[in-house]
N, C-alpha and C. Protein backbone atom coordinates (compact mmCIF):
# COMPACT_ATOMS: atom_id res chain seq x y z
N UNK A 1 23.58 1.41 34.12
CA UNK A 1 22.36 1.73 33.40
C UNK A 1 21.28 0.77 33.89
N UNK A 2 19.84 1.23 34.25
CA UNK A 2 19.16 0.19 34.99
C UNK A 2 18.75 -0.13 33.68
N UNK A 3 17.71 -1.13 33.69
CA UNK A 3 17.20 -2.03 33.25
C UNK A 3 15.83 -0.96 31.45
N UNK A 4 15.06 -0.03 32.26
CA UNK A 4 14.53 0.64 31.32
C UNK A 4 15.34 1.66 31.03
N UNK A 5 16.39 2.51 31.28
CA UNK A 5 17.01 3.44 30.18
C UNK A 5 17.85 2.30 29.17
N UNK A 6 18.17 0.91 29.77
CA UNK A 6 18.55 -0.07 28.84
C UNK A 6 17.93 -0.05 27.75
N UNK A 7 16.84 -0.26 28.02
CA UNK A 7 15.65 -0.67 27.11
C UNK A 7 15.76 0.72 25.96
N UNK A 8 15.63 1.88 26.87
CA UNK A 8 15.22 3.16 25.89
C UNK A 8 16.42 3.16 24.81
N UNK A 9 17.32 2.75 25.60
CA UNK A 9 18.02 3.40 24.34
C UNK A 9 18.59 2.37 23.39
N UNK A 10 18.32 1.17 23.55
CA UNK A 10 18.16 -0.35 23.08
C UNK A 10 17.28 -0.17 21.47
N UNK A 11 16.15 0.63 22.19
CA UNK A 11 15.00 1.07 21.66
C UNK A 11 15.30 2.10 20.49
N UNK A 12 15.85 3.46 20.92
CA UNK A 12 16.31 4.83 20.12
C UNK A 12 17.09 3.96 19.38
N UNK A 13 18.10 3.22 19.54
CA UNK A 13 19.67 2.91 18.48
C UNK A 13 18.93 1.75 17.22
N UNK A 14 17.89 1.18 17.93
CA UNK A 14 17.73 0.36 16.70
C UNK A 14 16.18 1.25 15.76
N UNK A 15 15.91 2.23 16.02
CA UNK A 15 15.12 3.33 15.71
C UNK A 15 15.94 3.58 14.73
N UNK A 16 17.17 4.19 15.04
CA UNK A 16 18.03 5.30 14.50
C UNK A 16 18.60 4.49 13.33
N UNK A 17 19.58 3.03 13.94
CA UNK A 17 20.07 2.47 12.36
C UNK A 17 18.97 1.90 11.34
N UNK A 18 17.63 1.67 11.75
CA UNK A 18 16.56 0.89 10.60
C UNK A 18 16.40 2.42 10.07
N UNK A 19 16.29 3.45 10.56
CA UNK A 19 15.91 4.81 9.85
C UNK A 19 17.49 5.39 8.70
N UNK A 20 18.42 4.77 9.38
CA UNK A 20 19.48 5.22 8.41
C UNK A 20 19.79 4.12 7.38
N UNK A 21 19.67 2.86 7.68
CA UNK A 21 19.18 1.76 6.68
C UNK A 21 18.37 2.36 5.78
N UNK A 22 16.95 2.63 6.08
CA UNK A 22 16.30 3.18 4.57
C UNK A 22 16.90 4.33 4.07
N UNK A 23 17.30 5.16 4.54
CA UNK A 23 17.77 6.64 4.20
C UNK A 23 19.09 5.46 3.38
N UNK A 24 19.99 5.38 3.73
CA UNK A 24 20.93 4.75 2.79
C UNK A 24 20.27 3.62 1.29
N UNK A 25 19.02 3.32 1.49
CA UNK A 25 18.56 2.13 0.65
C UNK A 25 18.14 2.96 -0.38
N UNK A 26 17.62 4.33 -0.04
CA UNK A 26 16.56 4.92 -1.11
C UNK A 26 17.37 5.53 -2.34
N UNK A 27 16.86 5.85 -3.14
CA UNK A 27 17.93 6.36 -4.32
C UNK A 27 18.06 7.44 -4.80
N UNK A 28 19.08 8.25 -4.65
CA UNK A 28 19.18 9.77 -4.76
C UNK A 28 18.58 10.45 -6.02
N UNK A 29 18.22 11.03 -5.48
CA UNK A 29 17.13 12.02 -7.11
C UNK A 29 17.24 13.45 -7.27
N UNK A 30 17.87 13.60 -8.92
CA UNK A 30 17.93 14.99 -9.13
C UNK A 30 17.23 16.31 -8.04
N UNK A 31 17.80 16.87 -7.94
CA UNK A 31 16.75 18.09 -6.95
C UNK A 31 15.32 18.51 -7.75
N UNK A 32 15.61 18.83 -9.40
CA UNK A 32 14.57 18.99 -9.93
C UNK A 32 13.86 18.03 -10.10
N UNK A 33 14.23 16.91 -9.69
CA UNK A 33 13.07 15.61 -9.87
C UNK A 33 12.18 15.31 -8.69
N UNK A 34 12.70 15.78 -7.79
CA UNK A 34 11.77 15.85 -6.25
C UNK A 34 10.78 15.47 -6.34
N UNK A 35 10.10 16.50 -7.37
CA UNK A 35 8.76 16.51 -7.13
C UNK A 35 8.07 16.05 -8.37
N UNK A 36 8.44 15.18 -9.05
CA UNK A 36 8.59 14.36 -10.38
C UNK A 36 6.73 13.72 -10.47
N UNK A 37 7.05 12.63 -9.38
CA UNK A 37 6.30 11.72 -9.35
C UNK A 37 4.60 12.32 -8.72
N UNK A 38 4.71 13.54 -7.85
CA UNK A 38 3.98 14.38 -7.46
C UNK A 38 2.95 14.52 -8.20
N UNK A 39 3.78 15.35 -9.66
CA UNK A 39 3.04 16.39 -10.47
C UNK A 39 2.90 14.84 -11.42
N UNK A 40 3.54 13.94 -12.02
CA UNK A 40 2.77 13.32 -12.75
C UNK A 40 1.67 12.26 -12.62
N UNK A 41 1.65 11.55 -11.21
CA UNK A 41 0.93 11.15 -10.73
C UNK A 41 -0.09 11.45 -9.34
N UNK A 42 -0.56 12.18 -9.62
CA UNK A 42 -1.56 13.26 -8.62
C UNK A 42 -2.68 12.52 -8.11
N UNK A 43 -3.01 11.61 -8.63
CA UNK A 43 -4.19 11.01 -8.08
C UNK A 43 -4.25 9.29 -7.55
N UNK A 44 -4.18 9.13 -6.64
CA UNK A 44 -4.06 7.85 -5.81
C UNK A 44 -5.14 6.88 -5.15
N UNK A 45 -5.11 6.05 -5.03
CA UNK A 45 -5.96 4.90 -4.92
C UNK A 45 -5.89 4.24 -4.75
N UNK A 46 -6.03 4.38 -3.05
CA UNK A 46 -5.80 3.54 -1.90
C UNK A 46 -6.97 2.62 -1.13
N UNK A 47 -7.03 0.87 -1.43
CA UNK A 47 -7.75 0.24 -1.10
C UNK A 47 -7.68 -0.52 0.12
N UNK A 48 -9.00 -0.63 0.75
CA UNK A 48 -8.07 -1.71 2.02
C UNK A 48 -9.20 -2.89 1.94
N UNK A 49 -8.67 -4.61 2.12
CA UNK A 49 -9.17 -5.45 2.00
C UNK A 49 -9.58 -6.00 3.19
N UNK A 50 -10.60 -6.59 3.71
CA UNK A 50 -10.79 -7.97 4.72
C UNK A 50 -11.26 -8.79 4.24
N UNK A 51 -10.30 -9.96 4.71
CA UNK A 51 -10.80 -11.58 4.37
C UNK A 51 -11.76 -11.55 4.69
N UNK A 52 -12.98 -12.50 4.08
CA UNK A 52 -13.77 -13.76 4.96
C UNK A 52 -13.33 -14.33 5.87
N UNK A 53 -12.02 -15.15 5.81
CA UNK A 53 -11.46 -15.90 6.14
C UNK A 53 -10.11 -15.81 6.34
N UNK A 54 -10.02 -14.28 7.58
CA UNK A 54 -8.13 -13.74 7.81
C UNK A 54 -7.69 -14.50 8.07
N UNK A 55 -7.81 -16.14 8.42
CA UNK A 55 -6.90 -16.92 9.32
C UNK A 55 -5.83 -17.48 7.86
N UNK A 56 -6.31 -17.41 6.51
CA UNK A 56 -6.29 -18.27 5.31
C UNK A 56 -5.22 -17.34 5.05
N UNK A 57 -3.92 -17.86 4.84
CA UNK A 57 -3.10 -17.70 3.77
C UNK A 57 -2.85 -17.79 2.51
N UNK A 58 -3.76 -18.71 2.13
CA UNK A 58 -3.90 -19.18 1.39
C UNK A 58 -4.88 -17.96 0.10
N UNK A 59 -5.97 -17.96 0.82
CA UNK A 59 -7.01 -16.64 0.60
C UNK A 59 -6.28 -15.64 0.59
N UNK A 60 -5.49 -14.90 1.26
CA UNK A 60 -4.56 -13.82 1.10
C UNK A 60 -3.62 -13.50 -0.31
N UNK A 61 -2.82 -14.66 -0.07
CA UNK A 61 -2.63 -15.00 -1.40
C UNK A 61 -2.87 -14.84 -2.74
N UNK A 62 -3.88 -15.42 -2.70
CA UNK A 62 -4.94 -15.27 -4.17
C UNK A 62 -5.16 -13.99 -4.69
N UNK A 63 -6.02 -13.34 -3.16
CA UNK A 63 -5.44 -11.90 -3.45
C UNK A 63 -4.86 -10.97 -3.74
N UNK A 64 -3.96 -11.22 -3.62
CA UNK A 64 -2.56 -10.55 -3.30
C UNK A 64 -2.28 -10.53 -4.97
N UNK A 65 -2.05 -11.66 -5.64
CA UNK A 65 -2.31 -13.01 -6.75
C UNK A 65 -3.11 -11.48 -8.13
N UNK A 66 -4.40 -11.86 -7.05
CA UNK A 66 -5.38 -10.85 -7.94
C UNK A 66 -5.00 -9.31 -8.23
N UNK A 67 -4.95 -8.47 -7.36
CA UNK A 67 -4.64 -7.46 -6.94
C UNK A 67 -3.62 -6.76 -7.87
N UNK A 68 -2.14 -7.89 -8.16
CA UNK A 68 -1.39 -7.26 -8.77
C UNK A 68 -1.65 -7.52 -10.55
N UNK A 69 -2.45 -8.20 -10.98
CA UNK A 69 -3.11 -8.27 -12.31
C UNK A 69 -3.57 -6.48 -12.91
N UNK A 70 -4.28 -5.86 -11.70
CA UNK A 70 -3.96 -4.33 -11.89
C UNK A 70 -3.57 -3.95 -13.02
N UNK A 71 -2.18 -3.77 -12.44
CA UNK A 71 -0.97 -2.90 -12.62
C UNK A 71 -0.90 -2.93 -14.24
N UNK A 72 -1.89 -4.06 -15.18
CA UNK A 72 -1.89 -4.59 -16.64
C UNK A 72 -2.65 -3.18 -17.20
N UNK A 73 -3.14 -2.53 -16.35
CA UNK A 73 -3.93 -1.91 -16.86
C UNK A 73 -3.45 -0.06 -17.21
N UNK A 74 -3.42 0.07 -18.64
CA UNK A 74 -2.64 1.13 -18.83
C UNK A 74 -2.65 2.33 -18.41
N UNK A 75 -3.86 2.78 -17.36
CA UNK A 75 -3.79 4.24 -16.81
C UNK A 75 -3.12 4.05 -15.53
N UNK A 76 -3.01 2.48 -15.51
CA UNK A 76 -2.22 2.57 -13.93
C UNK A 76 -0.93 2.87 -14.09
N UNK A 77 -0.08 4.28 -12.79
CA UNK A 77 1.02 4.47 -13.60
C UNK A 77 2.19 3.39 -12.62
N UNK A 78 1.21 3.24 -11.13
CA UNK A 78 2.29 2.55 -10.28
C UNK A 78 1.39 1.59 -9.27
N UNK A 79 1.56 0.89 -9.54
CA UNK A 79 0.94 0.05 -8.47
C UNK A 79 1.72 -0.91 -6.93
N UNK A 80 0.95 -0.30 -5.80
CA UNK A 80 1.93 -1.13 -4.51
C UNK A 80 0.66 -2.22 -4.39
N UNK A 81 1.56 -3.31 -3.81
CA UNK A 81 0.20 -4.30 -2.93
C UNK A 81 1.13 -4.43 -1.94
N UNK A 82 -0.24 -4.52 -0.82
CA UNK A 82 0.76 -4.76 0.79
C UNK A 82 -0.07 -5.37 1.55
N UNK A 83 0.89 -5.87 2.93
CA UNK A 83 -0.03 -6.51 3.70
C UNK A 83 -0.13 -6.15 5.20
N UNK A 84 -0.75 -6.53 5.56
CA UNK A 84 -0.06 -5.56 7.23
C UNK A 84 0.93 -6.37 7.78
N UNK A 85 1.69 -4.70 8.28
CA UNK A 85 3.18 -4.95 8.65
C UNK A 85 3.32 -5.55 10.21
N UNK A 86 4.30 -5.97 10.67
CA UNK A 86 4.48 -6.35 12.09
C UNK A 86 4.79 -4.83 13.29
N UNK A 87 4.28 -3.64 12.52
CA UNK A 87 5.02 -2.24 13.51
C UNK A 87 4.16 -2.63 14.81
N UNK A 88 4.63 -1.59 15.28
CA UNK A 88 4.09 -1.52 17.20
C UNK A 88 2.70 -1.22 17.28
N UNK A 89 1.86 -1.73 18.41
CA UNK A 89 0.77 -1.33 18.24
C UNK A 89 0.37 0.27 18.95
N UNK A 90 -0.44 0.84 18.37
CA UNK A 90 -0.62 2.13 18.68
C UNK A 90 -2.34 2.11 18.82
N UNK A 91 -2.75 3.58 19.57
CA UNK A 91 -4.37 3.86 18.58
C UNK A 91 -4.49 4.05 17.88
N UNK A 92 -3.31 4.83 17.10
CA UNK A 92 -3.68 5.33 15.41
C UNK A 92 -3.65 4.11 14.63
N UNK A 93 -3.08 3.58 14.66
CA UNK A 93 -2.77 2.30 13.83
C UNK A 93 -3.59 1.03 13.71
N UNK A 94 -4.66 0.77 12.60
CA UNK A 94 -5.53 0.01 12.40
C UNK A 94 -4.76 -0.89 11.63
N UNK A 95 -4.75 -1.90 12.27
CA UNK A 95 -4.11 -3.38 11.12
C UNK A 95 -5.29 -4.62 11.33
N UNK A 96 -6.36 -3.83 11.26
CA UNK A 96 -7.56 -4.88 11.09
C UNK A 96 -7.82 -5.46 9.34
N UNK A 97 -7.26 -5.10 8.61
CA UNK A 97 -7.59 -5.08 7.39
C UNK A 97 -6.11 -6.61 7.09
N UNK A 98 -6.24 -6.62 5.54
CA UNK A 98 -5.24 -8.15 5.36
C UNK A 98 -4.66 -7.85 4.68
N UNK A 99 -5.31 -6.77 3.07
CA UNK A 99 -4.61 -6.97 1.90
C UNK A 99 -4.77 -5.13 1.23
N UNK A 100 -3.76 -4.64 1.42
CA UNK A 100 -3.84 -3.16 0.32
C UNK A 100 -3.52 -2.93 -1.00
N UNK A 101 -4.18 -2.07 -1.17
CA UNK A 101 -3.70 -1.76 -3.08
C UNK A 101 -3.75 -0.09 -3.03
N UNK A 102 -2.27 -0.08 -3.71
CA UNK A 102 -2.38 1.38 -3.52
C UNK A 102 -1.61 1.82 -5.27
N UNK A 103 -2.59 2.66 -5.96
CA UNK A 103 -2.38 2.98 -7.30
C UNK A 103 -2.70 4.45 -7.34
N UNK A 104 -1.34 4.95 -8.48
CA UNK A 104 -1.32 6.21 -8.70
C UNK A 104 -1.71 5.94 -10.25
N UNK A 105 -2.58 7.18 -10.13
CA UNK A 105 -3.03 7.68 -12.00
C UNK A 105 -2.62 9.00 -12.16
N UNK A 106 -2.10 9.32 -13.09
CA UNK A 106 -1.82 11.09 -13.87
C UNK A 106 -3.13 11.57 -13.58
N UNK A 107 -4.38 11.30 -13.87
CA UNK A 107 -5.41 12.05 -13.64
C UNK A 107 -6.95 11.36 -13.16
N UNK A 108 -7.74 12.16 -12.92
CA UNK A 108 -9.04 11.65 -12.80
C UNK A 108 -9.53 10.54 -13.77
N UNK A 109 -9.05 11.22 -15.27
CA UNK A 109 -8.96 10.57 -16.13
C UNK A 109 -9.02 8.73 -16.53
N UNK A 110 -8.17 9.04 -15.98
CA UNK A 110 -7.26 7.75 -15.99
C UNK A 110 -8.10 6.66 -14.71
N UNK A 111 -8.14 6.93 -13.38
CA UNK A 111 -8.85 6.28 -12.51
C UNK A 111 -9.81 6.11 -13.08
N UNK A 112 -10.92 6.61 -13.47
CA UNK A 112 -12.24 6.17 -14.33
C UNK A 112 -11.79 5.28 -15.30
N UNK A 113 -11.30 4.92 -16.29
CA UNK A 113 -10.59 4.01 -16.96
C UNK A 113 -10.63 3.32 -16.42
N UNK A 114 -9.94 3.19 -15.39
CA UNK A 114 -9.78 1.78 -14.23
C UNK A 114 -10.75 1.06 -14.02
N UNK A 115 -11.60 2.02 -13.59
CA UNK A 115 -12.96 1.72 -12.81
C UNK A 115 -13.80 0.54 -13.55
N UNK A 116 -14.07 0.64 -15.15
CA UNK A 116 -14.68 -0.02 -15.91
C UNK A 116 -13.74 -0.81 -16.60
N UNK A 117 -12.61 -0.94 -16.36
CA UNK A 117 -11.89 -1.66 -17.26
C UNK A 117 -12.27 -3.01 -17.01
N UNK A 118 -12.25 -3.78 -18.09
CA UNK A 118 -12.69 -5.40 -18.15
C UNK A 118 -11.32 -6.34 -17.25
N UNK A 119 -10.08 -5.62 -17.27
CA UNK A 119 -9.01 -6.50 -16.60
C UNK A 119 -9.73 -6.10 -14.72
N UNK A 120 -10.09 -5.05 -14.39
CA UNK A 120 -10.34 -4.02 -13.35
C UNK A 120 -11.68 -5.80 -12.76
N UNK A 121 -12.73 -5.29 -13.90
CA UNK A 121 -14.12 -6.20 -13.40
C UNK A 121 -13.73 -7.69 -13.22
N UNK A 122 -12.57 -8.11 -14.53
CA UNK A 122 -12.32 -9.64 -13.71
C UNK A 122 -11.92 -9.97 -12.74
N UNK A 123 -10.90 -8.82 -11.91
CA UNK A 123 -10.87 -8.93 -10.71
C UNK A 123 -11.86 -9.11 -9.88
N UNK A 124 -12.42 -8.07 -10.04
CA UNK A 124 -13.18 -8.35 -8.98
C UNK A 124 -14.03 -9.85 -9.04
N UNK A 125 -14.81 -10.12 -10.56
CA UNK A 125 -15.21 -11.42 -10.54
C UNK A 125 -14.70 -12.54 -9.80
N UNK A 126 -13.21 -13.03 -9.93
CA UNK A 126 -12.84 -13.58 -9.47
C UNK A 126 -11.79 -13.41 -8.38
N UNK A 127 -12.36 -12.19 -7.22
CA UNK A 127 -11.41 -12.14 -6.38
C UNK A 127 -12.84 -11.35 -4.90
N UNK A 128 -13.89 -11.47 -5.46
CA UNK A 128 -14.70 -11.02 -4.42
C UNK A 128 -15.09 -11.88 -3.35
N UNK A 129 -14.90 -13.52 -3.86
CA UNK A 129 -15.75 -14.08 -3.03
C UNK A 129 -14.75 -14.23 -1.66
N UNK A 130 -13.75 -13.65 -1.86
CA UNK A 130 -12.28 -13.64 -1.22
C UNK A 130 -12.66 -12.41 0.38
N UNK A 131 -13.40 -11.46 0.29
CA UNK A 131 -13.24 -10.57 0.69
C UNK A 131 -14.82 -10.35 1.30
N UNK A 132 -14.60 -9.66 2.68
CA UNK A 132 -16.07 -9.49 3.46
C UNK A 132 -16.31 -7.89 3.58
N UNK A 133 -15.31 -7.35 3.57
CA UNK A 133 -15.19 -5.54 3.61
C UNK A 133 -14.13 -5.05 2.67
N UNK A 134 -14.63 -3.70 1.96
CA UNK A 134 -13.58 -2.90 1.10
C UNK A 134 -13.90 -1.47 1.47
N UNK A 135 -12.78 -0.97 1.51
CA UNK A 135 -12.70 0.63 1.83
C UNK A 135 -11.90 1.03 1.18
N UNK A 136 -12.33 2.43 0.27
CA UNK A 136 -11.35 2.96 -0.77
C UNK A 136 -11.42 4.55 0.03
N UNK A 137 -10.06 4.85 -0.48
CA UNK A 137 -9.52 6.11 0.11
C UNK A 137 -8.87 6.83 -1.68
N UNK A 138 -9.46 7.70 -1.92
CA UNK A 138 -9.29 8.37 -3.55
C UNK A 138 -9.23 9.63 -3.18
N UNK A 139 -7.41 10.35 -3.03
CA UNK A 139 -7.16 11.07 -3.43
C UNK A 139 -6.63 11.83 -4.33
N UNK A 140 -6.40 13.22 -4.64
CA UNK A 140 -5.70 13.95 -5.36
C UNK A 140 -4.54 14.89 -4.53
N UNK A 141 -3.26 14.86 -4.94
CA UNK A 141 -2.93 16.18 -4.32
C UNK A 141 -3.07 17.55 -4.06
N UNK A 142 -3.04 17.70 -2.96
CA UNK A 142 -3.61 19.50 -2.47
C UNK A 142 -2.46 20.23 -2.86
């Protein structure tokens, strides 16, 4: 085997067991529950953060810190925080950003709630001076 079908398939096998790793990690769900989380949480709210100061871990942190204070807030039904991952680099793949927040609400409803909530504004009070760009992505399911 030369040196790059080495590689390829070096490449495919550790593809294949990290993909059967999660497939084994995830947790089996009624058939009628499939689509559970779908229909009760339909509306999502997906943020993306940049530091001032990406070099700061520290700043990340805090964030990160801030971010999940969220989740206190009762229309939120699920809250992720993330950070960018180490995957391969691609064109599609923007990992210019530091810090995500990604929250599902049952309804429109409910996100507006968010929006003005006083736990919602202290965040930001004390988590803006943290941050130089924000981009929100607010969908619903089609």
């Amino acid at each position: 085997m030369n040196k790059s079908n080495r590689r390829k398939f070096i490449g495919t096998a550790a593809v294949l067991v990290a993909g059967t790793a999660a497939a084994t990690a995830m947790p089996m769900m009624p058939a009628n529950n499939e689509m559970k989380n779908k229909e009760e949480f339909p509306v999502v709210h997906h943020v993306f953060f940049w530091l001032k100061n990406p070099a700061s871990i520290a700043d990340r942190d805090q964030l990160v810190a801030g971010v999940k204070t969220l989740s206190a807030i009762e229309t939120v039904n699920h809250l992720k925080v993330g950070i960018v991952a180490s995957t391969e680099k691609r064109d599609v793949v923007d990992n210019s950003w530091a810090v995500s927040e990604l929250i599902f609400f049952k309804d429109l409803a409910g996100q507006a709630v968010y929006q003005t909530h006083p736990i919602h504004l202290e965040f930001i009070k004390n988590c803006s001076h943290l941050w130089e760009k924000v981009i929100v992505y607010d969908a619903i399911d089609a």
